[in-house]
Protein backbone atom coordinates (compact mmCIF):
# COMPACT_ATOMS: atom_id res chain seq x y z
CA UNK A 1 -11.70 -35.01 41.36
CA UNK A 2 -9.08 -37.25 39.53
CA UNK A 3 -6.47 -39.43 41.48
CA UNK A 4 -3.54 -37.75 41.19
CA UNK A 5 -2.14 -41.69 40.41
CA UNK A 6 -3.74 -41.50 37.33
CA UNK A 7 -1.46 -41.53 33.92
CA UNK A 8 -3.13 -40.36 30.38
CA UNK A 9 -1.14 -41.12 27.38
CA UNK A 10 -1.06 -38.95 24.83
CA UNK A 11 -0.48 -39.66 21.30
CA UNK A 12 -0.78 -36.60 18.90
CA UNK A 13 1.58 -35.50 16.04
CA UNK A 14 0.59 -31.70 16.07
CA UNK A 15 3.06 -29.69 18.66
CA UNK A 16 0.48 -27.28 19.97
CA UNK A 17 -2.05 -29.28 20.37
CA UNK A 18 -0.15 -32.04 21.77
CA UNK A 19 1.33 -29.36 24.11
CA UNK A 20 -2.31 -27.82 25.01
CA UNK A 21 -3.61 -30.93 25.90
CA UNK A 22 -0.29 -31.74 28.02
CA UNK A 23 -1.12 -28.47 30.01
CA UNK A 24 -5.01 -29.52 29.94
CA UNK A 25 -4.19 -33.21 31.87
CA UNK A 26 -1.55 -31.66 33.73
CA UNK A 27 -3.73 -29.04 35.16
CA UNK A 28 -6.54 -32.04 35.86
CA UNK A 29 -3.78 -33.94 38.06
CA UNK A 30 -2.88 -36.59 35.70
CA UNK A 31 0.49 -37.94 34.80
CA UNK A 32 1.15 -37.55 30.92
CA UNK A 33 3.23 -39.66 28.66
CA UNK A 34 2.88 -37.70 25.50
CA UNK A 35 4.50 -38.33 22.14
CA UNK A 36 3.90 -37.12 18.78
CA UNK A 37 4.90 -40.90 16.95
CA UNK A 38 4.27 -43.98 17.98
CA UNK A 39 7.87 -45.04 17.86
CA UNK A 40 8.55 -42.05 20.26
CA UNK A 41 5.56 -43.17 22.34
CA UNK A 42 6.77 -46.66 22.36
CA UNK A 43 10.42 -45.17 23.51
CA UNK A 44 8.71 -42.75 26.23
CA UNK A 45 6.26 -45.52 27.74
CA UNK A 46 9.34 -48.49 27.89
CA UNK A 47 11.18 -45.41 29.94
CA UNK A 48 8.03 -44.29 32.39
CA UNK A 49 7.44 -47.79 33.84
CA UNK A 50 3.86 -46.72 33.77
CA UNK A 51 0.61 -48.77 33.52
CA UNK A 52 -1.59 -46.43 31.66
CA UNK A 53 -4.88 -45.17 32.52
CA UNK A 54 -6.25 -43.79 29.90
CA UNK A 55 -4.98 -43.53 26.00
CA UNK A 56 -6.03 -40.13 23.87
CA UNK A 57 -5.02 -39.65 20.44
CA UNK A 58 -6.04 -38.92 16.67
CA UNK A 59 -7.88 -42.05 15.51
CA UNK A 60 -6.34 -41.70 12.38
CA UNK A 61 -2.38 -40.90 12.71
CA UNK A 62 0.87 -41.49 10.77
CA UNK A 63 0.15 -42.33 7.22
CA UNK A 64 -3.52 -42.88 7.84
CA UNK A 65 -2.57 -45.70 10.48
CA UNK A 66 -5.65 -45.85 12.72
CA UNK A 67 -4.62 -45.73 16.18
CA UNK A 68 -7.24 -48.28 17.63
CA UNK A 69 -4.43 -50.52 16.62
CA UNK A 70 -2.08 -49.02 18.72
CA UNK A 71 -4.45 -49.54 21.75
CA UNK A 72 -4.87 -53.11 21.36
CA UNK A 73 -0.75 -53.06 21.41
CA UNK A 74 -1.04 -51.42 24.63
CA UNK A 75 -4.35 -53.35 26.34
CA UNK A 76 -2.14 -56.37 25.25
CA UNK A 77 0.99 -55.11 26.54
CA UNK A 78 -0.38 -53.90 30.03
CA UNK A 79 -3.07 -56.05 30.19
CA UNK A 80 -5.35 -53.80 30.95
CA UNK A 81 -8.92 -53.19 29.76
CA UNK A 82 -7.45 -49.25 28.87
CA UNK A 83 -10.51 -46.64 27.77
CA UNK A 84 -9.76 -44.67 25.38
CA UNK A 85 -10.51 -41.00 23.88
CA UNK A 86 -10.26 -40.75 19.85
CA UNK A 87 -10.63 -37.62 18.29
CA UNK A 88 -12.05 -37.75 14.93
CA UNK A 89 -12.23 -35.21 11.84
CA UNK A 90 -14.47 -36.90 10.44
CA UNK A 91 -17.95 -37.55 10.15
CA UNK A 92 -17.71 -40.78 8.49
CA UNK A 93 -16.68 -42.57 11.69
CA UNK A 94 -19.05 -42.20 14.41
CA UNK A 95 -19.25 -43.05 17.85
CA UNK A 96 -22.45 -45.43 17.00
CA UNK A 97 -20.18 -47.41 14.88
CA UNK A 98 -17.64 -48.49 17.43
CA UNK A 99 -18.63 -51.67 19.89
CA UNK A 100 -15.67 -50.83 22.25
CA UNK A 101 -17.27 -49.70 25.32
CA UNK A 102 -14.00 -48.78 26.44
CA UNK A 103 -13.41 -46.14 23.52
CA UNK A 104 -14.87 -42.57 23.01
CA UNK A 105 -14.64 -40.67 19.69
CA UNK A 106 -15.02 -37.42 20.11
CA UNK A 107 -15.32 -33.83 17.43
CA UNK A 108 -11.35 -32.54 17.44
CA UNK A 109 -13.85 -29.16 17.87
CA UNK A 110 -14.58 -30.28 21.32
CA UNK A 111 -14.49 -27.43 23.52
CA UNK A 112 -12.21 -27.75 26.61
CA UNK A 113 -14.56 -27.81 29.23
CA UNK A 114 -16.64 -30.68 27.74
CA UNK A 115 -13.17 -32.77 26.81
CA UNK A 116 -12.71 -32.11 30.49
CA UNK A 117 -16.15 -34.07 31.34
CA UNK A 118 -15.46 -36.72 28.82
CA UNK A 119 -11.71 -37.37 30.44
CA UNK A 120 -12.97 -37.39 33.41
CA UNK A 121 -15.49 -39.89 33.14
CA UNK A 122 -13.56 -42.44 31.35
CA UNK A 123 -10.69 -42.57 33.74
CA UNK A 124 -13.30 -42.24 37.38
């Protein structure tokens, strides 16, 4: 089971799905910080006085800005080694291709269940 200490931030410009997986890490015990910009995220995170735990987004996001970027801000920031979950559209990046062992690209088909699993073993 996940400690209940345990913040996710959550970086995704669609509403719904930003809002489904709010309700998703909410209902696995986590603390979210979820924003759907980074300048929103970078407003939200300087508010919550959280070290994060774990970093989910798009890996491509505003204006085809890829958001690895954003976690090295953040691992550099927090120092922290923070894993990450990247979901990816397409099949032209692949999980093979990254040499982050602390970063997971995952289908944005990913049924909820197995994104479950996935969260859950990055953050353990």
């Amino acid at each position: 089971m996940p400690d209940l200490s345990k913040n996710v931030v959550l970086l995704v410009q669609d509403t719904m799905v930003r809002k489904g997986l709010e309700i998703l890490l909410t209902d696995m015990s986590f603390g979210v910080v979820a924003a759907g910009s980074i300048s929103e995220l970078d407003v939200s995170l300087t508010a919550s006085n959280i070290i994060p735990d774990l970093f989910i987004s798009l890996l491509m996001f505003e204006n085809n800005q890829a958001s690895i970027k954003w976690l090295r801000i953040l691992r550099q920031r927090y120092q922290v080694e923070l894993p990450a979950i990247f979901f990816n559209n397409e099949a032209a990046i692949m999980e093979s291709q990254i040499t982050d062992d602390n970063l997971l690209i995952v289908s944005d088909q990913i049924q909820p269940a197995k994104l479950r699993q996935k969260i859950a073993e990055c953050i353990a």
